[in-house]
Protein backbone atom coordinates (compact mmCIF):
# COMPACT_ATOMS: atom_id res chain seq x y z
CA UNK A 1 0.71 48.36 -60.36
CA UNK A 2 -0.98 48.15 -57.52
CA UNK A 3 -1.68 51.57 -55.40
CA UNK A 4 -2.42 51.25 -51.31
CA UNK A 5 -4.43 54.29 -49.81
CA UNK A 6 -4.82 54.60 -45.99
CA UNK A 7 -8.15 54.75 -44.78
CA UNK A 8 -8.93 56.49 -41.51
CA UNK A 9 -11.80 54.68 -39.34
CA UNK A 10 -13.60 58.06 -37.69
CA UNK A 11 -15.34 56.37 -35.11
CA UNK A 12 -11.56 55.74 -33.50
CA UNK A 13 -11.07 59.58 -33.75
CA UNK A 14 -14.15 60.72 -31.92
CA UNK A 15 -13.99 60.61 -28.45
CA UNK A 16 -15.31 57.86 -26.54
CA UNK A 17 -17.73 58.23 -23.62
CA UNK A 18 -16.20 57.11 -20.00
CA UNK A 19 -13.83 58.63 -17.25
CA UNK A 20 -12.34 62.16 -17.90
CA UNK A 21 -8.43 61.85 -16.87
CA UNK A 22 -9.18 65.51 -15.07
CA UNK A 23 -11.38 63.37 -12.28
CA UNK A 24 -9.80 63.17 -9.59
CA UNK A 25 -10.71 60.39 -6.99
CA UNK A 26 -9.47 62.57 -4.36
CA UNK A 27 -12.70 62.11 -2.53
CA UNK A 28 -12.61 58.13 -2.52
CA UNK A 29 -10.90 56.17 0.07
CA UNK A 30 -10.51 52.56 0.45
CA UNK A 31 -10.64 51.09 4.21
CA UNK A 32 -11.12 47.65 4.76
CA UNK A 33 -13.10 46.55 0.91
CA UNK A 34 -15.85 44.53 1.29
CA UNK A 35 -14.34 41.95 -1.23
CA UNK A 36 -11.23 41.19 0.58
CA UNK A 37 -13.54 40.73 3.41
CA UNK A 38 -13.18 36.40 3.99
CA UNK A 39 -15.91 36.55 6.14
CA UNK A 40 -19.15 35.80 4.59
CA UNK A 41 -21.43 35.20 7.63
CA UNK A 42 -23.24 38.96 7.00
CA UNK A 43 -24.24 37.84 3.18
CA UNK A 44 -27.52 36.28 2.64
CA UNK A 45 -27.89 32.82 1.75
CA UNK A 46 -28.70 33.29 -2.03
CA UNK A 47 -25.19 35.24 -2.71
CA UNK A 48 -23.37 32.53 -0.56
CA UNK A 49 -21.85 29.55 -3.06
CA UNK A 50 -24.00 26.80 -2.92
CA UNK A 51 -21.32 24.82 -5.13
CA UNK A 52 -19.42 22.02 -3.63
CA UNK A 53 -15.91 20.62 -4.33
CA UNK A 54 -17.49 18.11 -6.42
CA UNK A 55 -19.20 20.61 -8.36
CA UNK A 56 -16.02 22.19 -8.96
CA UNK A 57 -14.17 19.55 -10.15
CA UNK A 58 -17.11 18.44 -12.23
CA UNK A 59 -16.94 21.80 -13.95
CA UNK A 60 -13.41 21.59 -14.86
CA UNK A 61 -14.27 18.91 -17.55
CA UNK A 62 -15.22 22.05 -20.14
CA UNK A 63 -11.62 22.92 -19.96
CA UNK A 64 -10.44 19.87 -21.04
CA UNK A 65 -11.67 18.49 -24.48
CA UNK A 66 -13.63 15.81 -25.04
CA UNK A 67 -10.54 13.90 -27.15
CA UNK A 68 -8.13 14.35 -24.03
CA UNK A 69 -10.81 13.67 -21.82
CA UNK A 70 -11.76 10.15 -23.39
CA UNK A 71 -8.11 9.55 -23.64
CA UNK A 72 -7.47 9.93 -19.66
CA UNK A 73 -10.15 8.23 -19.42
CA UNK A 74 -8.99 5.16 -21.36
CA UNK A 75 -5.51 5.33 -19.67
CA UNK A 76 -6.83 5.76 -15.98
CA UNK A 77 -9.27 2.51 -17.01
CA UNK A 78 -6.67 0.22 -18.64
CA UNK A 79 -4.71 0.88 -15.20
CA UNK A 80 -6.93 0.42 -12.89
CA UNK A 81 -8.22 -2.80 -14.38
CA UNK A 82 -4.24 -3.92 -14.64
CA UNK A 83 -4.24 -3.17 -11.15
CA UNK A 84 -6.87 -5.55 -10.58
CA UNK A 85 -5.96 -8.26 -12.78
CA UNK A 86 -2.67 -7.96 -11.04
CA UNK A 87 -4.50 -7.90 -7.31
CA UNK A 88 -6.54 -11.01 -8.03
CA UNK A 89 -3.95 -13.08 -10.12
CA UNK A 90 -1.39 -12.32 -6.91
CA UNK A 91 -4.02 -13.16 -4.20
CA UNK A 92 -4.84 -16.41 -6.09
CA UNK A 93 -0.82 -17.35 -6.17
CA UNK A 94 -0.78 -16.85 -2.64
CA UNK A 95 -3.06 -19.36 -2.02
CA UNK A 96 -1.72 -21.79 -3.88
CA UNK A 97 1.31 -21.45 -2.36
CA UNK A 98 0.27 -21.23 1.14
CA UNK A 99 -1.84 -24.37 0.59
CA UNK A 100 0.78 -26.16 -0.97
CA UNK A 101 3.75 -25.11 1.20
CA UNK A 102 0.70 -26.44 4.53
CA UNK A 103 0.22 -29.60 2.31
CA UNK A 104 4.49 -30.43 2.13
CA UNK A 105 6.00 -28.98 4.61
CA UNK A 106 4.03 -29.70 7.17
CA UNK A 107 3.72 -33.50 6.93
CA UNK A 108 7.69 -33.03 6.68
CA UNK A 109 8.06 -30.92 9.84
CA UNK A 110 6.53 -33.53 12.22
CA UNK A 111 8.09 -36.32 10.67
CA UNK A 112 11.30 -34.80 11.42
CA UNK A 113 10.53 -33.72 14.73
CA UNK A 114 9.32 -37.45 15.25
CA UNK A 115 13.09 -38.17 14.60
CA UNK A 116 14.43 -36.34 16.51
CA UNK A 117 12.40 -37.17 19.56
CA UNK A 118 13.63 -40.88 19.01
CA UNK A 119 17.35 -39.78 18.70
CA UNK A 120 16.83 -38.30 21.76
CA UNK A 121 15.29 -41.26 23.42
CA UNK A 122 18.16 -43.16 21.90
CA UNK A 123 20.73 -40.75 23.96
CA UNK A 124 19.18 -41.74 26.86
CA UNK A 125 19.03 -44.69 26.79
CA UNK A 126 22.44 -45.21 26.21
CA UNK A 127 23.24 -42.49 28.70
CA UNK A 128 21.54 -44.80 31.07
CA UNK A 129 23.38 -47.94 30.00
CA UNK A 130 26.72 -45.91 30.48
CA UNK A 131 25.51 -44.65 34.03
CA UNK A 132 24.60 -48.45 35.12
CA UNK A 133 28.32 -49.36 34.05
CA UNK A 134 29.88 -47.09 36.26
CA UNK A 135 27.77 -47.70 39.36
CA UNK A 136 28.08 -51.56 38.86
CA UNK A 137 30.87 -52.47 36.61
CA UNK A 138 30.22 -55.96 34.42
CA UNK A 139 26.70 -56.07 35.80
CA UNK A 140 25.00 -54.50 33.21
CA UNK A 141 24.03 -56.70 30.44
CA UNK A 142 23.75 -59.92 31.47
CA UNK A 143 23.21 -61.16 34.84
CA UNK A 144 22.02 -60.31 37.80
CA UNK A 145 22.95 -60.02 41.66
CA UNK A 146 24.44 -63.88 41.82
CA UNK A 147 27.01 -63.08 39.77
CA UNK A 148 26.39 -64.18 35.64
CA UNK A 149 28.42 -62.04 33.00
CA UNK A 150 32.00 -61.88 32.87
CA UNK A 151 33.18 -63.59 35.98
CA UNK A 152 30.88 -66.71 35.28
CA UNK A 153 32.63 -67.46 31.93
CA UNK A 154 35.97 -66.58 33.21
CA UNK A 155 35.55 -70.04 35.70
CA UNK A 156 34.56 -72.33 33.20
């Protein structure tokens, strides 16, 4: 059977060196501490931080390891060159269509604007023919002043 005995450490039963609870800091007071203080204008410049934002953020690759950190890596890579497979292969569609779209429509739209300027002449045209009628009935189409048209067949 096995038989446990408690060992006592005497180095944690002597009494360490440091504060006494009977001192009192009665005489201490507190106004204004120099480390809340934000204003560092009255330090000299080799206590100031020379480190930049950049530094900082440089610094906070220790705290990540090196196994997450090539993973993030990898991930923020793959996107970003997605992204820009995705940028040129949409730029380069654009083009094409744009190019294309100039190439048919184009050629269609002033061909059909040709038409329509010749219906139009059509219309008046005919809007003139009309307009002669009125004014001068049966002198329109085939004679002139002396009388041809209508009223020379109807004699013969």
């Amino acid at each position: 059977m096995v038989h446990l005995e408690e060992v006592e450490d005497q180095d944690l039963a002597r009494q360490q060196p440091g504060p006494f609870e009977e001192d009192d800091d009665g005489d201490f007071t507190d106004t204004d501490s120099s480390l809340s203080d934000d204003n560092d204008d009255d330090l000299p410049a080799s206590i100031l931080p020379s480190e930049t934002a950049l530094d900082r953020i440089y610094a906070l690759k220790d705290i990540i390891p090196p196994a997450a950190r090539r993973s993030i890596s990898s991930g923020l890579s793959n996107t970003f060159s997605a992204f820009k497979s995705l940028s040129l292969l949409s730029g380069k569609s654009l083009y094409v269509l744009s190019t294309g779209g100039l190439m048919v429509v184009l050629p269609y739209m002033m061909a059909l604007i040709e038409e329509q300027q010749i219906v139009e002449m059509e219309r008046e045209q005919k809007a003139r023919e009309m307009g002669s009628e009125i004014i001068a009935p049966g002198a329109g189409v085939g004679g002139g002043a002396g009388g041809g048209g209508a009223g020379a067949k109807a004699s013969l």
